[in-house]
C-alpha atoms as a PDB file:
ATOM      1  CA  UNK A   1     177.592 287.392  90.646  1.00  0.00           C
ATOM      2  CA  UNK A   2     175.836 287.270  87.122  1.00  0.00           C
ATOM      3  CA  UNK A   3     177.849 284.733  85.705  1.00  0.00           C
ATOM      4  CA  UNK A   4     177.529 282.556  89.170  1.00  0.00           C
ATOM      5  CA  UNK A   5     173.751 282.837  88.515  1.00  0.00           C
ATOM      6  CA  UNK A   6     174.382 281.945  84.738  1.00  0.00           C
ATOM      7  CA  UNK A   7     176.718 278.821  86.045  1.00  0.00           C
ATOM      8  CA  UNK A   8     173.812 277.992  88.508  1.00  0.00           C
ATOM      9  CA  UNK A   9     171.550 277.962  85.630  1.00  0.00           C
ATOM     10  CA  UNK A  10     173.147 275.820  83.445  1.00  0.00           C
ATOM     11  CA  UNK A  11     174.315 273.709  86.294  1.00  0.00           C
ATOM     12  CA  UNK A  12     170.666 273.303  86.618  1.00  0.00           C
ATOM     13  CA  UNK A  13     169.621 272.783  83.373  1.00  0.00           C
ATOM     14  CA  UNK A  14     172.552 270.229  82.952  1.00  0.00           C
ATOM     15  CA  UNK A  15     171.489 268.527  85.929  1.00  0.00           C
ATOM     16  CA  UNK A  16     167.423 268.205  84.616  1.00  0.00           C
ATOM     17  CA  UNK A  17     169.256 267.144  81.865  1.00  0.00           C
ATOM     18  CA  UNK A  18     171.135 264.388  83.307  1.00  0.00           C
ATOM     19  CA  UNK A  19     168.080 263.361  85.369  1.00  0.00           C
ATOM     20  CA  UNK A  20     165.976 262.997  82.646  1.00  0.00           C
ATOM     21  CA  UNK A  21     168.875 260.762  80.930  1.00  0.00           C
ATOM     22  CA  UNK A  22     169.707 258.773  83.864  1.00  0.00           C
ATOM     23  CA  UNK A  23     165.273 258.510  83.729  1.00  0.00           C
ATOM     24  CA  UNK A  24     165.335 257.472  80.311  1.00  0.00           C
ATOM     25  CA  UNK A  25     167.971 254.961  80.548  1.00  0.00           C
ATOM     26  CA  UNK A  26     165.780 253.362  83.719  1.00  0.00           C
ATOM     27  CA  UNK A  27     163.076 252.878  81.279  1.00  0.00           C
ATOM     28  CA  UNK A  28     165.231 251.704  78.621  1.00  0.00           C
ATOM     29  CA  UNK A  29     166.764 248.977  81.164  1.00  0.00           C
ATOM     30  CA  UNK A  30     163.650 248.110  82.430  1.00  0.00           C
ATOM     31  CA  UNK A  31     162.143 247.494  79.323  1.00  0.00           C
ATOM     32  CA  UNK A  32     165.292 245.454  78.051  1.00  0.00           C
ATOM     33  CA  UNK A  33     164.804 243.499  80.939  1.00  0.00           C
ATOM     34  CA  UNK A  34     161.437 242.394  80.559  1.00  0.00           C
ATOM     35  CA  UNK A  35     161.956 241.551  76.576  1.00  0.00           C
ATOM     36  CA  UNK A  36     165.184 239.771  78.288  1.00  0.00           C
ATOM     37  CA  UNK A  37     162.531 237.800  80.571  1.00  0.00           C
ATOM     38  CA  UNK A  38     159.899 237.350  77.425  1.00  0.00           C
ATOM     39  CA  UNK A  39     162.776 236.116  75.515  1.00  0.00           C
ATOM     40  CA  UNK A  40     163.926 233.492  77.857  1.00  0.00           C
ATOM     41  CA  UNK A  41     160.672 232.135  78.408  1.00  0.00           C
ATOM     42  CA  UNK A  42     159.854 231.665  74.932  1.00  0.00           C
ATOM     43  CA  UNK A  43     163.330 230.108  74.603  1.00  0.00           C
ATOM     44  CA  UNK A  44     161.982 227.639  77.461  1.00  0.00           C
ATOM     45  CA  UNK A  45     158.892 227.364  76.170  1.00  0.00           C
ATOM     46  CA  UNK A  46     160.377 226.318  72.940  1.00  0.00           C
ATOM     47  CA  UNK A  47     162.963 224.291  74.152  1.00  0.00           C
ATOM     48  CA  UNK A  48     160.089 221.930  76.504  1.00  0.00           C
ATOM     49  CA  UNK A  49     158.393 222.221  73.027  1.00  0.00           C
ATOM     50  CA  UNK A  50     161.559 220.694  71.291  1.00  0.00           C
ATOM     51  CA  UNK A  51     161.682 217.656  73.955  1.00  0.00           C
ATOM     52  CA  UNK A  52     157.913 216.786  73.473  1.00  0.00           C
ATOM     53  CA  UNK A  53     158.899 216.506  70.071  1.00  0.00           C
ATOM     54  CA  UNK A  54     162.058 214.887  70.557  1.00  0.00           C
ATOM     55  CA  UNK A  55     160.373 212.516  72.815  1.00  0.00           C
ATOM     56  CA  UNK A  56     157.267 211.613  70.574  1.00  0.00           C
ATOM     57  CA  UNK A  57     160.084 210.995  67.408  1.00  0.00           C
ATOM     58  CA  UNK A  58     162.036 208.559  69.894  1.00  0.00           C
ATOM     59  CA  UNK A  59     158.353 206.867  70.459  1.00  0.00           C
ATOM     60  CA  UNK A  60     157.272 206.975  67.024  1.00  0.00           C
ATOM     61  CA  UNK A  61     160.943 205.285  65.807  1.00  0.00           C
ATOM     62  CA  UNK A  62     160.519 202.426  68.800  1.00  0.00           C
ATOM     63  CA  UNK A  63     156.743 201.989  67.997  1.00  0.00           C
ATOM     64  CA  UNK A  64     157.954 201.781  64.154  1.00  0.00           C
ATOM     65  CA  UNK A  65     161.139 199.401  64.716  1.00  0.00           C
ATOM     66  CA  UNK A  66     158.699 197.442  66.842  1.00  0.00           C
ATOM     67  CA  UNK A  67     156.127 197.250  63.961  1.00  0.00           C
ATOM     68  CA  UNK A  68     158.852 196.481  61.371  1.00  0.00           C
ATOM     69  CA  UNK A  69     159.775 193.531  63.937  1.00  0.00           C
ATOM     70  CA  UNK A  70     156.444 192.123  63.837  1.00  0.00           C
ATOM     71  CA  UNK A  71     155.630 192.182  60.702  1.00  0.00           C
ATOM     72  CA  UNK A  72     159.001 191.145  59.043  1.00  0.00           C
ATOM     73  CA  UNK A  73     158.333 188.200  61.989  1.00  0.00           C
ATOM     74  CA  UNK A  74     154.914 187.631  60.750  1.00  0.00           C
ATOM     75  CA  UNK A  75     156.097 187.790  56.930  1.00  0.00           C
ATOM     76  CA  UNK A  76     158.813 185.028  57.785  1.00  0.00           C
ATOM     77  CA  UNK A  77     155.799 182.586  59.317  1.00  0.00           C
ATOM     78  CA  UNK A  78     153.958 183.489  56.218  1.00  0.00           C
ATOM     79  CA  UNK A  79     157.005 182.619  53.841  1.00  0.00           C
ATOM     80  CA  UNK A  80     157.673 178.993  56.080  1.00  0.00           C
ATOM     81  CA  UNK A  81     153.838 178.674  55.913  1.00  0.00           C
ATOM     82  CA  UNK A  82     153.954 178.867  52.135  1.00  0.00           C
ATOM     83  CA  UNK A  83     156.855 176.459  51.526  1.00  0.00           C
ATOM     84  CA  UNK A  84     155.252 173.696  53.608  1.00  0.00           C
ATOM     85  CA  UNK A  85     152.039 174.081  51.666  1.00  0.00           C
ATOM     86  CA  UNK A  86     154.080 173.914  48.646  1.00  0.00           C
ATOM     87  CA  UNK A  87     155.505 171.041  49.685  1.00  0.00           C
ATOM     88  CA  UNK A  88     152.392 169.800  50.804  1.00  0.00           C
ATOM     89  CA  UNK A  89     150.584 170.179  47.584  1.00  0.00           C
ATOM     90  CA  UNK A  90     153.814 168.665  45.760  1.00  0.00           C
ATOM     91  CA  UNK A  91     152.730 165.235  47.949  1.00  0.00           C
ATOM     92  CA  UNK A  92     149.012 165.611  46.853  1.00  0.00           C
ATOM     93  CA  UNK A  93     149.790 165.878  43.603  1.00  0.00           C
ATOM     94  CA  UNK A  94     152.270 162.696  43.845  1.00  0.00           C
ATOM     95  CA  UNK A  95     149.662 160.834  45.651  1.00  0.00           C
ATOM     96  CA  UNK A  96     146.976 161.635  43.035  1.00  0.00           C
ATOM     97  CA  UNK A  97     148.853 160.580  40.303  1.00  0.00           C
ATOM     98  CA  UNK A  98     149.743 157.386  42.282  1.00  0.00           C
ATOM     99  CA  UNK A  99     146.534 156.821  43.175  1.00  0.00           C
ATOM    100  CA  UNK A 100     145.747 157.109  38.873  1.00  0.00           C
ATOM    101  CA  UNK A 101     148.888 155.022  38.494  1.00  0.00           C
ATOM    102  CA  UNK A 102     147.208 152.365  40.275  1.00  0.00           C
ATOM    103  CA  UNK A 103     143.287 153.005  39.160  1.00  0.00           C
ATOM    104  CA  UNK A 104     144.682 152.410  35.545  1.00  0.00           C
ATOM    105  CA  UNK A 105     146.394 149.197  37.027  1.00  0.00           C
ATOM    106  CA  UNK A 106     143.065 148.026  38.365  1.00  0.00           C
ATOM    107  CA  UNK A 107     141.132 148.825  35.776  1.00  0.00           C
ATOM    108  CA  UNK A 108     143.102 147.058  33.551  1.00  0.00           C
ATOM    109  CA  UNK A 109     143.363 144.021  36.045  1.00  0.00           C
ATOM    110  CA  UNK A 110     139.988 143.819  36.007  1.00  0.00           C
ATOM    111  CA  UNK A 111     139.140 143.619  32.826  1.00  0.00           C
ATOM    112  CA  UNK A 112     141.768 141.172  32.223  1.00  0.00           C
ATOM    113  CA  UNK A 113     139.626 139.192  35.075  1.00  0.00           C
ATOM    114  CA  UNK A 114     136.157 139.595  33.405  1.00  0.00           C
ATOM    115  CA  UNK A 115     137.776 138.008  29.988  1.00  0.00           C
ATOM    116  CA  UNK A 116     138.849 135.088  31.784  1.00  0.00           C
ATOM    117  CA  UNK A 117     135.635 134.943  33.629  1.00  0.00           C
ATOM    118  CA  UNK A 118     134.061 134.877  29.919  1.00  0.00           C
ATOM    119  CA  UNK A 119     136.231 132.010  29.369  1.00  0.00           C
ATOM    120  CA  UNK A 120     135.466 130.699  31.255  1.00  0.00           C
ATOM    121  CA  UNK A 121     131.931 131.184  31.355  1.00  0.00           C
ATOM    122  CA  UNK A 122     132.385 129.997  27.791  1.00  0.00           C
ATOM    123  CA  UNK A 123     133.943 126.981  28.229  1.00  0.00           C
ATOM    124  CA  UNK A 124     131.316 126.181  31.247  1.00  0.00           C
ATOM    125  CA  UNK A 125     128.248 126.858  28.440  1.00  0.00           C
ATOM    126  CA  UNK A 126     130.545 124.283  25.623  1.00  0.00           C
ATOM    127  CA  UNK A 127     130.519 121.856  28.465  1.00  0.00           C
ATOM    128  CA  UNK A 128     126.982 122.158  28.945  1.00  0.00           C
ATOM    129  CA  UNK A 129     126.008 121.920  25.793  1.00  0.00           C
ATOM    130  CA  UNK A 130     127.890 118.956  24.871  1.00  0.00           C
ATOM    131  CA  UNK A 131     126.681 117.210  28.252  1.00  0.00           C
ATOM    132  CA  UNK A 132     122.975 117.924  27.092  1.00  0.00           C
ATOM    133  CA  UNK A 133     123.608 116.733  23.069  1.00  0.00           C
ATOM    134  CA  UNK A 134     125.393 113.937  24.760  1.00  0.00           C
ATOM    135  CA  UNK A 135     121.983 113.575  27.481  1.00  0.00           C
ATOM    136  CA  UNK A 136     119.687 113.781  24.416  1.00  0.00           C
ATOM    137  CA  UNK A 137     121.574 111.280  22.367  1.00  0.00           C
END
């Protein structure tokens, strides 16, 4: 009867034993659990976080490819735009030295014109002159 009580005892003690395992091993499940939970929800959070970002690159790469579009666009204009006025001061040019082509030309016309007008003018004063020494004789 002794060593039944000693048997109970330790059956007793082995079972308090077990309990407070079996108790421990609740906590320790419970509390893997909730990391578990906090762990998944930071993954989420994360993840959502990673899309906003994904999403915003996406937008920032269309926005830029769009920019790039319009300027290259407005660069092309501006490249036409500077070959016409090229071309356009290219006729000035041409014209002005056309237009001193033919100044010279009149110039020179002209004066040809005032020395035959003073010739002229000469020849009109000999006449004279001989019509009044011819008057007065």
């Amino acid at each position: 009867s002794g060593r039944l009580l000693i048997i109970d005892l330790k059956a007793e003690r082995l079972k308090r034993t077990t309990d407070k395992i079996l108790q421990e091993k609740e906590k320790v499940l419970e509390s893997v659990s909730i990391e578990k939970s906090k762990l998944i929800n930071k993954l989420k959070e994360t993840d959502t976080k990673l899309q906003k970002i994904n999403n915003e690159k996406n937008w920032l790469e269309t926005d830029f490819k769009q920019e790039k579009e319009a300027m290259e666009g407005k660069l092309h204009f501006a490249e036409k735009r500077v070959d016409e006025l090229g071309q356009i001061m290219l006729e000035t040019v041409k014209n002005s030295k056309r237009s001193q082509d033919e100044i010279v030309s009149l110039k020179k016309a002209n004066a040809s014109k005032e020395s035959e007008l003073k010739v002229i003018q000469l020849e009109q004063n000999k006449v004279s002159l001989n019509h009044e020494k011819q008057v007065s004789i």
